[in-house]
Protein backbone atom coordinates (compact mmCIF):
# COMPACT_ATOMS: atom_id res chain seq x y z
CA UNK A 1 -32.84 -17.18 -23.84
CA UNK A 2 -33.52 -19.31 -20.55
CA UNK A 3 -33.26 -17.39 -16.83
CA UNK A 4 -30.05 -19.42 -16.47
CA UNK A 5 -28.27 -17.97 -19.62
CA UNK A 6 -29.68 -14.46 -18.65
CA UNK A 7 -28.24 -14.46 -15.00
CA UNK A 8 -24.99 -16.02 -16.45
CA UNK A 9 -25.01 -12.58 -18.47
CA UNK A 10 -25.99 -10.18 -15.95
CA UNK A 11 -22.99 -11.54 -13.69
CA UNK A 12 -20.83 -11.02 -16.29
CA UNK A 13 -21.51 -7.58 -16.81
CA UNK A 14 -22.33 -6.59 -13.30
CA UNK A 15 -17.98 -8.11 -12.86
CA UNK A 16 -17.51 -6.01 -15.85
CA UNK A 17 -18.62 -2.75 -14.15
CA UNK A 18 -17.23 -3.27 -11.03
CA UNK A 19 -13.55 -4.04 -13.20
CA UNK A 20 -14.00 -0.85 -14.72
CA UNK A 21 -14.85 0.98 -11.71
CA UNK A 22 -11.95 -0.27 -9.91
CA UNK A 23 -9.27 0.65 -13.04
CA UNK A 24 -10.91 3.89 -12.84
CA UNK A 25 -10.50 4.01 -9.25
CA UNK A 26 -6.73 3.29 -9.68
CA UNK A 27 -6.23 5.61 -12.50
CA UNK A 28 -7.55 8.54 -10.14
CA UNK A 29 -5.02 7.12 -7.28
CA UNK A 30 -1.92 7.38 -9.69
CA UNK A 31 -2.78 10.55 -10.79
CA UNK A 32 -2.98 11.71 -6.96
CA UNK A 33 0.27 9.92 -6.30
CA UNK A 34 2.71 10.15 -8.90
CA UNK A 35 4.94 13.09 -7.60
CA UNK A 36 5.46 11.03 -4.85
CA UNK A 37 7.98 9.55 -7.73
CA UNK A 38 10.20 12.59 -7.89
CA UNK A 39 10.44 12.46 -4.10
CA UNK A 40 14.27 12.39 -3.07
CA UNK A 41 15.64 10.56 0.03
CA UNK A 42 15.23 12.80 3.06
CA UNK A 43 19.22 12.41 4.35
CA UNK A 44 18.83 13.94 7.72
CA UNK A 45 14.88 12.22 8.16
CA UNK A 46 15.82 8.71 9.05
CA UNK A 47 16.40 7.81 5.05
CA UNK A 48 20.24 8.57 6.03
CA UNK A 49 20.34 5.51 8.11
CA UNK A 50 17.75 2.97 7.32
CA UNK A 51 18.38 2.98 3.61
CA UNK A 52 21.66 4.70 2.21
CA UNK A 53 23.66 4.52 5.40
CA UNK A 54 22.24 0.94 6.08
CA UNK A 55 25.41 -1.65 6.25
CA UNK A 56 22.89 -4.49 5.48
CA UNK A 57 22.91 -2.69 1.94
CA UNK A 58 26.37 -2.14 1.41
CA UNK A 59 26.96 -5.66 -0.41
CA UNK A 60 23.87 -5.00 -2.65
CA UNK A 61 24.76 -1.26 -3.42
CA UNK A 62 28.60 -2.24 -4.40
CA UNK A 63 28.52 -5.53 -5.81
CA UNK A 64 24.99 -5.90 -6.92
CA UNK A 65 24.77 -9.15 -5.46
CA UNK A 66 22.45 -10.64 -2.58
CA UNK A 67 24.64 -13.22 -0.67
CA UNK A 68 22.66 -15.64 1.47
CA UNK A 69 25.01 -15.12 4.01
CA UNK A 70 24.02 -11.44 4.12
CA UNK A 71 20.54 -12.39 4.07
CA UNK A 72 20.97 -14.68 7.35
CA UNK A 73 22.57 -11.52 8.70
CA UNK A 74 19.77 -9.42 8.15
CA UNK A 75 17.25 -11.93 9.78
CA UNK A 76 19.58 -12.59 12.78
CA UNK A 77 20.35 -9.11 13.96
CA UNK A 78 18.35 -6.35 14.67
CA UNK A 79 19.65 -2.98 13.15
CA UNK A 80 19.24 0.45 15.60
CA UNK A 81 16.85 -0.70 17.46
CA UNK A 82 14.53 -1.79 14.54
CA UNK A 83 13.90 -5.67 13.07
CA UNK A 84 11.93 -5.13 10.19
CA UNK A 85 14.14 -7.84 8.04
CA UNK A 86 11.32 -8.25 5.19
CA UNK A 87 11.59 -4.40 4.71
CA UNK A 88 15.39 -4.83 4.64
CA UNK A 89 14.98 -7.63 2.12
CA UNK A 90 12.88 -5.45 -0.29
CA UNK A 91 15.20 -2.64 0.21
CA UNK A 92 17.85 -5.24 -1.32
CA UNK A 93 15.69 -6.43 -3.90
CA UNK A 94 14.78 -2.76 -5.37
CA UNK A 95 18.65 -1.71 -5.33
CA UNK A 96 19.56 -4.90 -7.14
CA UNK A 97 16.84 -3.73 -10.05
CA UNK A 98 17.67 0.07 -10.27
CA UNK A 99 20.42 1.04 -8.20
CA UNK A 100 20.57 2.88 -5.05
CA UNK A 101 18.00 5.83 -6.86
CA UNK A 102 14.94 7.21 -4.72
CA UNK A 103 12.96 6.48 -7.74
CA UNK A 104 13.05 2.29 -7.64
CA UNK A 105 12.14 2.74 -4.24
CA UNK A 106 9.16 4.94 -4.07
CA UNK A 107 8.25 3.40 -6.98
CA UNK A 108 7.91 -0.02 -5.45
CA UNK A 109 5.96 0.92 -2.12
CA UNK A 110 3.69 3.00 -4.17
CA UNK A 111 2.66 -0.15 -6.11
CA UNK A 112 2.36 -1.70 -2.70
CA UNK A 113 -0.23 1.01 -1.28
CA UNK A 114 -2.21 0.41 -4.76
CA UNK A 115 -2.11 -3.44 -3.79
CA UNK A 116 -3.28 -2.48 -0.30
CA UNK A 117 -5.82 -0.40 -1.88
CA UNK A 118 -7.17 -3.24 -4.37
CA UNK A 119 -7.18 -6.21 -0.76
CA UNK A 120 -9.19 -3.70 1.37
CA UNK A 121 -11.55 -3.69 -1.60
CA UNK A 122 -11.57 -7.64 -1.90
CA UNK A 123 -11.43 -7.75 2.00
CA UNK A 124 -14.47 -5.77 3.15
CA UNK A 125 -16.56 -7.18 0.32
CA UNK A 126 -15.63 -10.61 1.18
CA UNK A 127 -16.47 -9.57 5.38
CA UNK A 128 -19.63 -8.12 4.28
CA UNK A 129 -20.85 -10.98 2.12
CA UNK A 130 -20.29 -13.48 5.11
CA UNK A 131 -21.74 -11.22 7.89
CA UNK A 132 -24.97 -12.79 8.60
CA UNK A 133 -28.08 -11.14 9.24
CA UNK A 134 -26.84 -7.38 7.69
CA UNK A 135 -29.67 -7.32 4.93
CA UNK A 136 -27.33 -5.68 2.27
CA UNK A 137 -27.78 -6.42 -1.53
CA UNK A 138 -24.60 -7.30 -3.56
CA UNK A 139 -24.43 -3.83 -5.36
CA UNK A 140 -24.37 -2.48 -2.00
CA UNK A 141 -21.75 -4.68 -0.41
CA UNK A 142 -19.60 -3.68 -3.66
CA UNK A 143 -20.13 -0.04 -3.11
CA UNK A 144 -19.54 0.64 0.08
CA UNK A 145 -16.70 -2.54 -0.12
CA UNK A 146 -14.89 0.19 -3.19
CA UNK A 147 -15.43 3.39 -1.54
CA UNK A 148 -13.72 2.19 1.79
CA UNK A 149 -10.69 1.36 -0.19
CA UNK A 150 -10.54 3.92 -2.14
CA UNK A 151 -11.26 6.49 1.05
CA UNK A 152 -8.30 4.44 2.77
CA UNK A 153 -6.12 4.83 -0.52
CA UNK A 154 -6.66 8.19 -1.62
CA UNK A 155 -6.53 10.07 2.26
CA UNK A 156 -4.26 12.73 3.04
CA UNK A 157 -3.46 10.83 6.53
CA UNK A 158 -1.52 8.35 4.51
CA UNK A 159 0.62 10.08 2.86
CA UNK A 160 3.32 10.18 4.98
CA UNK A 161 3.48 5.94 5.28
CA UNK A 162 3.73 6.32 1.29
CA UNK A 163 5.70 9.36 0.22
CA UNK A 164 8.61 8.70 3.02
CA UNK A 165 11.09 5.96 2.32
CA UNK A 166 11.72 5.27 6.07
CA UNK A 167 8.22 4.76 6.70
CA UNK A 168 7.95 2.07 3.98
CA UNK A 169 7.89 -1.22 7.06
CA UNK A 170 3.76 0.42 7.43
CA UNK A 171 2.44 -0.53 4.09
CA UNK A 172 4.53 -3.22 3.34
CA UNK A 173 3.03 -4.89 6.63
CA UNK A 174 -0.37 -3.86 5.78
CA UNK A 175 0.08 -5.64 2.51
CA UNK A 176 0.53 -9.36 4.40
CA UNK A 177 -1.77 -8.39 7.22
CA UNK A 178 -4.76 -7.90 4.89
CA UNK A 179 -3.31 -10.60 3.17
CA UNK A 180 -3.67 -12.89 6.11
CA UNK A 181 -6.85 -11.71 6.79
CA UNK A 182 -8.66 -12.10 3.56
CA UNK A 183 -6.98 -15.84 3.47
CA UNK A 184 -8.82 -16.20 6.83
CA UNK A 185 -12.11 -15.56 5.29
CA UNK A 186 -11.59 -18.12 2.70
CA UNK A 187 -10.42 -20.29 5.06
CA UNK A 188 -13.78 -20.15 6.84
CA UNK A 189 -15.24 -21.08 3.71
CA UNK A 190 -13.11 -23.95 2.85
CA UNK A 191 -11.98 -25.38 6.55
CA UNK A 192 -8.26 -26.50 4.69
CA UNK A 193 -5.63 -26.45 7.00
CA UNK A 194 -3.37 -25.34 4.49
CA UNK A 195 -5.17 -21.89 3.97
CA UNK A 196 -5.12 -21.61 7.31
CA UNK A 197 -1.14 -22.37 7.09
CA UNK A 198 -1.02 -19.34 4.46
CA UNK A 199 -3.02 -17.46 7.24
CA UNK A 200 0.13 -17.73 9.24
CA UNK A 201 2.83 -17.04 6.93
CA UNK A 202 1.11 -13.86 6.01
CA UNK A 203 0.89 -13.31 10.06
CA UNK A 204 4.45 -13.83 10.48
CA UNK A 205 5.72 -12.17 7.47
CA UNK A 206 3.45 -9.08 8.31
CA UNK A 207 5.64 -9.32 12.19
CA UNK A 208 9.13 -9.69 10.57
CA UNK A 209 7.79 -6.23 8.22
CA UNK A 210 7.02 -4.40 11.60
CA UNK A 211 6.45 -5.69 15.08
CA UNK A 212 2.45 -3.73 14.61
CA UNK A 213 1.15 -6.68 13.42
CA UNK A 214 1.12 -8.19 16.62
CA UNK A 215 -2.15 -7.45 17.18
CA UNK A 216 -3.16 -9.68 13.99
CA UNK A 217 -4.70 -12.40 16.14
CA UNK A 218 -6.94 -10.14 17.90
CA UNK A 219 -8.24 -8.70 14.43
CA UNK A 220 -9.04 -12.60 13.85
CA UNK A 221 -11.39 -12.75 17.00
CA UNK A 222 -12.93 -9.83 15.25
CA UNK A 223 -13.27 -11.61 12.33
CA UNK A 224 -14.57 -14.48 14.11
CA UNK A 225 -17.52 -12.25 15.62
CA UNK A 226 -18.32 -10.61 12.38
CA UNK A 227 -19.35 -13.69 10.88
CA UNK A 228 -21.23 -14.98 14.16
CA UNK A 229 -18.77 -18.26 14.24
CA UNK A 230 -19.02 -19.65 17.33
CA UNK A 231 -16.49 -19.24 19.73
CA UNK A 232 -17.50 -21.67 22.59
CA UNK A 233 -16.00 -24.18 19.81
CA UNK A 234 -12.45 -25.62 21.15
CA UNK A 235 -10.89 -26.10 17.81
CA UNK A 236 -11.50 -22.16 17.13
CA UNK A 237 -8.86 -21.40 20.03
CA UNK A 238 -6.97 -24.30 19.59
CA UNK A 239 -5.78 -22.94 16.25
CA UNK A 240 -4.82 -19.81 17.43
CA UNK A 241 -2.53 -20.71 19.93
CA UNK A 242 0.59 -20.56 17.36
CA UNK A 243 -0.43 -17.11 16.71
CA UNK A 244 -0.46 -16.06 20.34
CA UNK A 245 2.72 -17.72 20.91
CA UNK A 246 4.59 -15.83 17.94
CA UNK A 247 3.02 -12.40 18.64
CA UNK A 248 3.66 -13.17 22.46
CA UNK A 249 7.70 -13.66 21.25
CA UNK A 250 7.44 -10.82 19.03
CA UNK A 251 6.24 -8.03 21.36
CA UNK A 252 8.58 -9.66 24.14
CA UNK A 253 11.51 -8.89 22.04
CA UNK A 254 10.51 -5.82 20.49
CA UNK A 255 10.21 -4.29 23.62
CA UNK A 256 13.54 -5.90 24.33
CA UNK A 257 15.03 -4.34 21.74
CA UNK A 258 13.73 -0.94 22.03
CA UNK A 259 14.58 1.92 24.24
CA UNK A 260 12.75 4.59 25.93
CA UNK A 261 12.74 7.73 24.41
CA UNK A 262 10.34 10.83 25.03
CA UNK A 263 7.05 8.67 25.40
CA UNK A 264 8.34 6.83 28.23
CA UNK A 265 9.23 9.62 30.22
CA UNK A 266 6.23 10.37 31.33
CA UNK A 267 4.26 8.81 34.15
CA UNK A 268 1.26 6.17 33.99
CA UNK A 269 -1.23 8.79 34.60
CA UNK A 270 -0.36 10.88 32.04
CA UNK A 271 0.35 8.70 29.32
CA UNK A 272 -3.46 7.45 29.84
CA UNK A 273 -4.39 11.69 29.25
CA UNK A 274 -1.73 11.07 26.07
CA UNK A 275 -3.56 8.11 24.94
CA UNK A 276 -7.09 10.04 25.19
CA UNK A 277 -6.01 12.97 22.91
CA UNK A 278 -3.95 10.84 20.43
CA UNK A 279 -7.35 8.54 20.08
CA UNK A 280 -9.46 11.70 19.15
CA UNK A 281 -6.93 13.35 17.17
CA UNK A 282 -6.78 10.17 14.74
CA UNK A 283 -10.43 10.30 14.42
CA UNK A 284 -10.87 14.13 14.00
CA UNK A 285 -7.67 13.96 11.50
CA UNK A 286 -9.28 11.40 9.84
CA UNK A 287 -12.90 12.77 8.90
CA UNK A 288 -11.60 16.73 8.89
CA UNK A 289 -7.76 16.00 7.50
CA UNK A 290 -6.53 19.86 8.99
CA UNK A 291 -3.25 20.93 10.03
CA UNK A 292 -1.33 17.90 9.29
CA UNK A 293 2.56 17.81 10.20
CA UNK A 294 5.23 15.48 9.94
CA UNK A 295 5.87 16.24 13.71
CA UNK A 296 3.72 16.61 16.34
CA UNK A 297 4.76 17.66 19.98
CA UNK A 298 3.69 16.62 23.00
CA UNK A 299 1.56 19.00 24.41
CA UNK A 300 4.55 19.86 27.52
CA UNK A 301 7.55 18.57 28.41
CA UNK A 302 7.94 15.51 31.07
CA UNK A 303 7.75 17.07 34.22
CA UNK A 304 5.93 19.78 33.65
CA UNK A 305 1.84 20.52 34.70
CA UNK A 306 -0.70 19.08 32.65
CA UNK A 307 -2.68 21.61 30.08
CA UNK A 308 -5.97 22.20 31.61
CA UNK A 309 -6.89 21.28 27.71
CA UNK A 310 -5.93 17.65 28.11
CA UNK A 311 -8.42 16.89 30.91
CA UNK A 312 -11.47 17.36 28.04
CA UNK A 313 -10.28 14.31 26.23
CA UNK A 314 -10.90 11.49 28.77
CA UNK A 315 -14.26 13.24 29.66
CA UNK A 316 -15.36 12.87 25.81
CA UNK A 317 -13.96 9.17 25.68
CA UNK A 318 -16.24 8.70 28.95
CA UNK A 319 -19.08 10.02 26.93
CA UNK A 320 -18.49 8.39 24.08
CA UNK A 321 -18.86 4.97 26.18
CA UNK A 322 -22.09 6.55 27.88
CA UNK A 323 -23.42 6.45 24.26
CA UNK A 324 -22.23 3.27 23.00
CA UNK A 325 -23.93 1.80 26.45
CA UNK A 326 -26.79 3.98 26.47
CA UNK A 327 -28.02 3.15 22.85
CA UNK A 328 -26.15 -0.65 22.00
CA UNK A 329 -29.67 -2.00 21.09
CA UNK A 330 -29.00 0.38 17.53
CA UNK A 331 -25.80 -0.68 17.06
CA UNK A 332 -25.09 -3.32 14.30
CA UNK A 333 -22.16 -5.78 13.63
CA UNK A 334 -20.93 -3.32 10.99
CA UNK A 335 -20.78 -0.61 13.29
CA UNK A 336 -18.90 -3.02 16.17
CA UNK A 337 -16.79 -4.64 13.66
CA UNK A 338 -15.77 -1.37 12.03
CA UNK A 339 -15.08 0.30 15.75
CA UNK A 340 -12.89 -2.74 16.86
CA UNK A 341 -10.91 -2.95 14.08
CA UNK A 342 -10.14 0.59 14.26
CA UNK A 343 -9.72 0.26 17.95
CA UNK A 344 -6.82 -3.35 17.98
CA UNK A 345 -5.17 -1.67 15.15
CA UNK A 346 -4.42 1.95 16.62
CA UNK A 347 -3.82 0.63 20.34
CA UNK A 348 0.02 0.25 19.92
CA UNK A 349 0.29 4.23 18.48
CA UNK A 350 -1.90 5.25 22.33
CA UNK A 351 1.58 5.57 24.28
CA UNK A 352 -0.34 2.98 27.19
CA UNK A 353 3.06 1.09 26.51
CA UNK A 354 6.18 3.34 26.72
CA UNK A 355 7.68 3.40 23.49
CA UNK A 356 10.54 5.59 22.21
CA UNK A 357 8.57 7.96 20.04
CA UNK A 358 9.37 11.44 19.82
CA UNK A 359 5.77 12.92 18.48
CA UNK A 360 2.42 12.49 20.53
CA UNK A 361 1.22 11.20 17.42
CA UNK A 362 2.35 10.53 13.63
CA UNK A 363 -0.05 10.33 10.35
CA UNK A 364 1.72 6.64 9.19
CA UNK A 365 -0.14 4.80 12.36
CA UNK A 366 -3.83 5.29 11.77
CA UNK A 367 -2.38 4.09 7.90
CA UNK A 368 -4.39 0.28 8.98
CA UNK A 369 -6.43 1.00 11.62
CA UNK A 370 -8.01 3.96 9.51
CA UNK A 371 -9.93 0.66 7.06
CA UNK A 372 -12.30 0.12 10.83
CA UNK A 373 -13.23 4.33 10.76
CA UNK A 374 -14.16 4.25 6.78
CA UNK A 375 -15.59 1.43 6.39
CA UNK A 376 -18.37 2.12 9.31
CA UNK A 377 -18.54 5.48 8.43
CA UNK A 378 -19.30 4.46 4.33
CA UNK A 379 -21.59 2.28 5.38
CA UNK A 380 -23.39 4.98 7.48
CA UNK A 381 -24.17 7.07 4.31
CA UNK A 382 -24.60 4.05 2.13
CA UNK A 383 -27.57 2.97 3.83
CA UNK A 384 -28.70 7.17 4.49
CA UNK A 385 -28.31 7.41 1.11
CA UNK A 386 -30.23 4.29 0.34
CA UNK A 387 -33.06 5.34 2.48
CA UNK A 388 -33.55 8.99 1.73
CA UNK A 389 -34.77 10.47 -1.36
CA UNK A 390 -35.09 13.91 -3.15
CA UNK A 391 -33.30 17.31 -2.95
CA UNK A 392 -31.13 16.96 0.14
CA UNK A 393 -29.83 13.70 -0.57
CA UNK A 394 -28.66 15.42 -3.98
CA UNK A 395 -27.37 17.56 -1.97
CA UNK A 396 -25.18 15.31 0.08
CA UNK A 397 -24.54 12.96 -2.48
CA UNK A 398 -22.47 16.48 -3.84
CA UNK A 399 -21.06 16.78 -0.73
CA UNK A 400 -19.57 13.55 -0.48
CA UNK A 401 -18.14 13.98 -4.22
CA UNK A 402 -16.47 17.51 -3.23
CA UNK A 403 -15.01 16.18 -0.25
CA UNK A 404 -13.09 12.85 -2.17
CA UNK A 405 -11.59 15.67 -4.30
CA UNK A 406 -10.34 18.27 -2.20
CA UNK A 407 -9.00 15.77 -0.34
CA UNK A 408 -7.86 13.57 -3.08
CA UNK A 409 -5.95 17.26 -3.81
CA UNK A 410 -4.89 17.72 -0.56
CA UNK A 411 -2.80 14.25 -0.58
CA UNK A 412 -1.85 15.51 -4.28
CA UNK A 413 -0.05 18.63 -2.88
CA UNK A 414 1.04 17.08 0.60
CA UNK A 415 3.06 14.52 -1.15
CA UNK A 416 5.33 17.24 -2.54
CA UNK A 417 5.73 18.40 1.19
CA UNK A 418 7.99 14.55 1.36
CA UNK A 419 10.11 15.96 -1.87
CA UNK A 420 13.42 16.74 -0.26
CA UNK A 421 14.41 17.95 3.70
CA UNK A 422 14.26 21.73 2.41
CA UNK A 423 10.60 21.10 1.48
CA UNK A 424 9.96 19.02 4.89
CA UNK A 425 11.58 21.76 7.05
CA UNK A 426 9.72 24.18 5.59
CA UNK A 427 6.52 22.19 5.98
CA UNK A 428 7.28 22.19 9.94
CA UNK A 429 9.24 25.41 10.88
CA UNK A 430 5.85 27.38 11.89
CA UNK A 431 5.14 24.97 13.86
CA UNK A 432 8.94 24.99 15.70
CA UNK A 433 8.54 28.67 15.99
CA UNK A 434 4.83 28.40 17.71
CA UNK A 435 6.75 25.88 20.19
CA UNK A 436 9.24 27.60 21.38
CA UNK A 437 9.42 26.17 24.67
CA UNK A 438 10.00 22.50 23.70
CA UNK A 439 13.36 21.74 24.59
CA UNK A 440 16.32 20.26 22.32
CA UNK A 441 14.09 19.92 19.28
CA UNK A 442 16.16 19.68 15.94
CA UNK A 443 15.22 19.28 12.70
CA UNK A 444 18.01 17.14 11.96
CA UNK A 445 17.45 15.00 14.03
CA UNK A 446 15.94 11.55 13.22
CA UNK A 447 12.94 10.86 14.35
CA UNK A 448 11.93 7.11 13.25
């Protein structure tokens, strides 16, 4: 057998183990999300309006048909404040298959999340394999490549984007975004216009799923410095410009569209305090997943004096950038790349812009930006464990496996929280009782 048949083999394989891994992988994810198929619409939780209430259904529900005129209706008006059309449209689509049944439709955005789950895998292995200069081996691009996804799919964080119907606009745009960004890889391998053409459908289809994804062309830059392409180079902007011109349009008129609610009632100043906390309390929530809610209040009503508590918040962003400054000579483009992507992707949740949300924060927003935070933070123990031998990285190494299973459980047992509004209401009424003073606070009322 010559070297060239034997490497021919050990490819083979090597695709053969990672295919298994990966079934595996998705097997485990089913079995952590299927009660999120006997999940009912939640009738007084948003579901009441955007999906059986919604009169760009009625035609569907009653006649079982999808008129085009009905579809040019959904694309040219907004509905409550939202334009989301593409959700809309597969809202249509899953009622024309099973009926107007919870079922068809969590099982439909569940398959979505498992597609997210299997492009973040493609995604950061494809990143990693053109980021220059890294000194990774295959094997290790795959692993840490597979456990980012599968952190990002199996998290307790996300379960609220998946279990609640309403909330169905964040995976389905995370599905065209990563889309759009793994075509932009290839693209950088093959310089065709037309995958750079698919690079912008995905774009704009991710925008007409939820107004986020304007933010995509920034997470391209990023893109552009993770692979060290040059960006003194005039064609690199000159091909962007359509995408700042559509996202440009599409945050212009979502803001047009949108009015404030509690978020904007607050000052500048404050909303930069508000924007401080909600930044750490992704992060924390993300690598300790504790007290999660489907609500969470503002920490005082507009008007009222700031909690001396808030003021700690700022001073640990300021020392956070202390250290990033202070010690950028060991910081890598993994690191960066993984930071920024967080960063773009959880900017719009901050409350800098005053937007009519009702909770400081809310679990579905870190759903895309969370990829940046795992992805630097697996490939901070990939290469410990790499390095380190002996008992304590045994030690870790258990660790690491106890903590993808509790919280593999956690997200098991949380989805059943998203069963029905008795469940849901029960998940939050401690809380309601512990805030006592916050005003006009109704658990009826939705809260999209």
């Amino acid at each position: 057998m010559d070297i060239q048949q034997r490497t021919i083999e050990n490819r083979f394989y090597s695709r053969r183990k990672e295919l298994i891994v990966v079934i595996a992988m998705l097997l485990v994810l089913f079995a952590v999300w299927y009660p999120v198929l006997k999940n009912d619409f939640l009738t007084n939780w948003d579901d009441q309006w955007m999906v059986t209430g919604n009169p760009h259904l009625l035609e569907v529900t009653h006649l079982n048909t999808i008129s085009p005129e009905v579809v040019a209706t959904v694309f040219a008006e907004p509905y409550n404040g939202q334009y989301s059309p593409f959700n809309t449209l597969a809202y249509m689509v899953i009622i024309k298959a099973g009926g107007m049944e919870p079922f068809g439709f969590q099982l439909f955005f569940l398959m979505v999340h498992l597609c997210n789950f299997l492009l973040v895998g493609l995604l950061v292995q494809k990143l990693l394999g053109q980021m220059p200069g890294i000194g990774l081996k295959e094997k290790t691009v795959k692993v840490i490549a597979w456990l980012t996804a599968f952190l990002f799919a199996v998290h307790p964080m996300q379960v609220e984007a998946v279990a609640w119907i309403s909330a169905s606009k964040i995976p389905l745009y995370s599905f065209f975004y990563l889309l759009g960004l793994w075509f932009y890889l290839r693209y950088k391998e093959n310089g065709r216009p037309g995958t750079l053409l698919l690079v912008l459908f995905c774009f704009v289809a991710s925008l007409l799923a939820k107004e986020q994804a304007v933010v995509f062309v920034a997470t391209l830059v990023v893109v552009d410095l993770a692979i060290h392409t040059n960006l003194k180079q005039k064609k690199l902007w000159l091909e962007k410009i359509p995408f700042v011109l559509i996202a440009l349009f599409f945050g212009w008129f979502t803001l047009t569209l949108q009015s404030t609610g509690v978020g904007g009632s607050y000052p500048p100043g404050q909303r930069l305090l508000f924007a401080n906390y909600s930044f750490w309390e992704y992060l924390v929530k993300l690598t300790a997943p504790y007290g999660l809610s489907y609500f969470y209040f503002f920490p005082m009503d507009p008007g009222d004096p700031v909690p001396l508590r808030l003021w700690f918040y700022p001073m640990a962003t300021a020392f956070f950038l202390w250290v990033l400054v202070e010690f950028r000579g060991k910081l890598n483009s993994v690191l960066a790349i993984g930071g920024l992507f967080f960063l773009i992707n959880i900017a719009m949740a901050l409350h800098i812009i005053p937007v009519p949300r009702e909770a400081i924060i809310a679990d579905r927003y870190v759903y895309l930006s969370s990829i940046g935070f795992f992805m630097l933070l697996i490939y901070l123990g990939t290469l410990w464990l790499v390095t380190n031998k002996g008992a304590l990285r045994n030690l870790i190494l258990a660790g690491c496996g106890l903590y993808l299973i509790i919280i593999a459980g956690y997200s098991h047992e949380r989805v059943k929280v998203w069963e029905n509004m008795e469940t849901l209401d029960e998940n939050i009424r401690p809380l309601v009782e512990m805030h006592t003073d916050v005003l006009n606070f109704n658990l009826s009322e939705p809260c999209q």
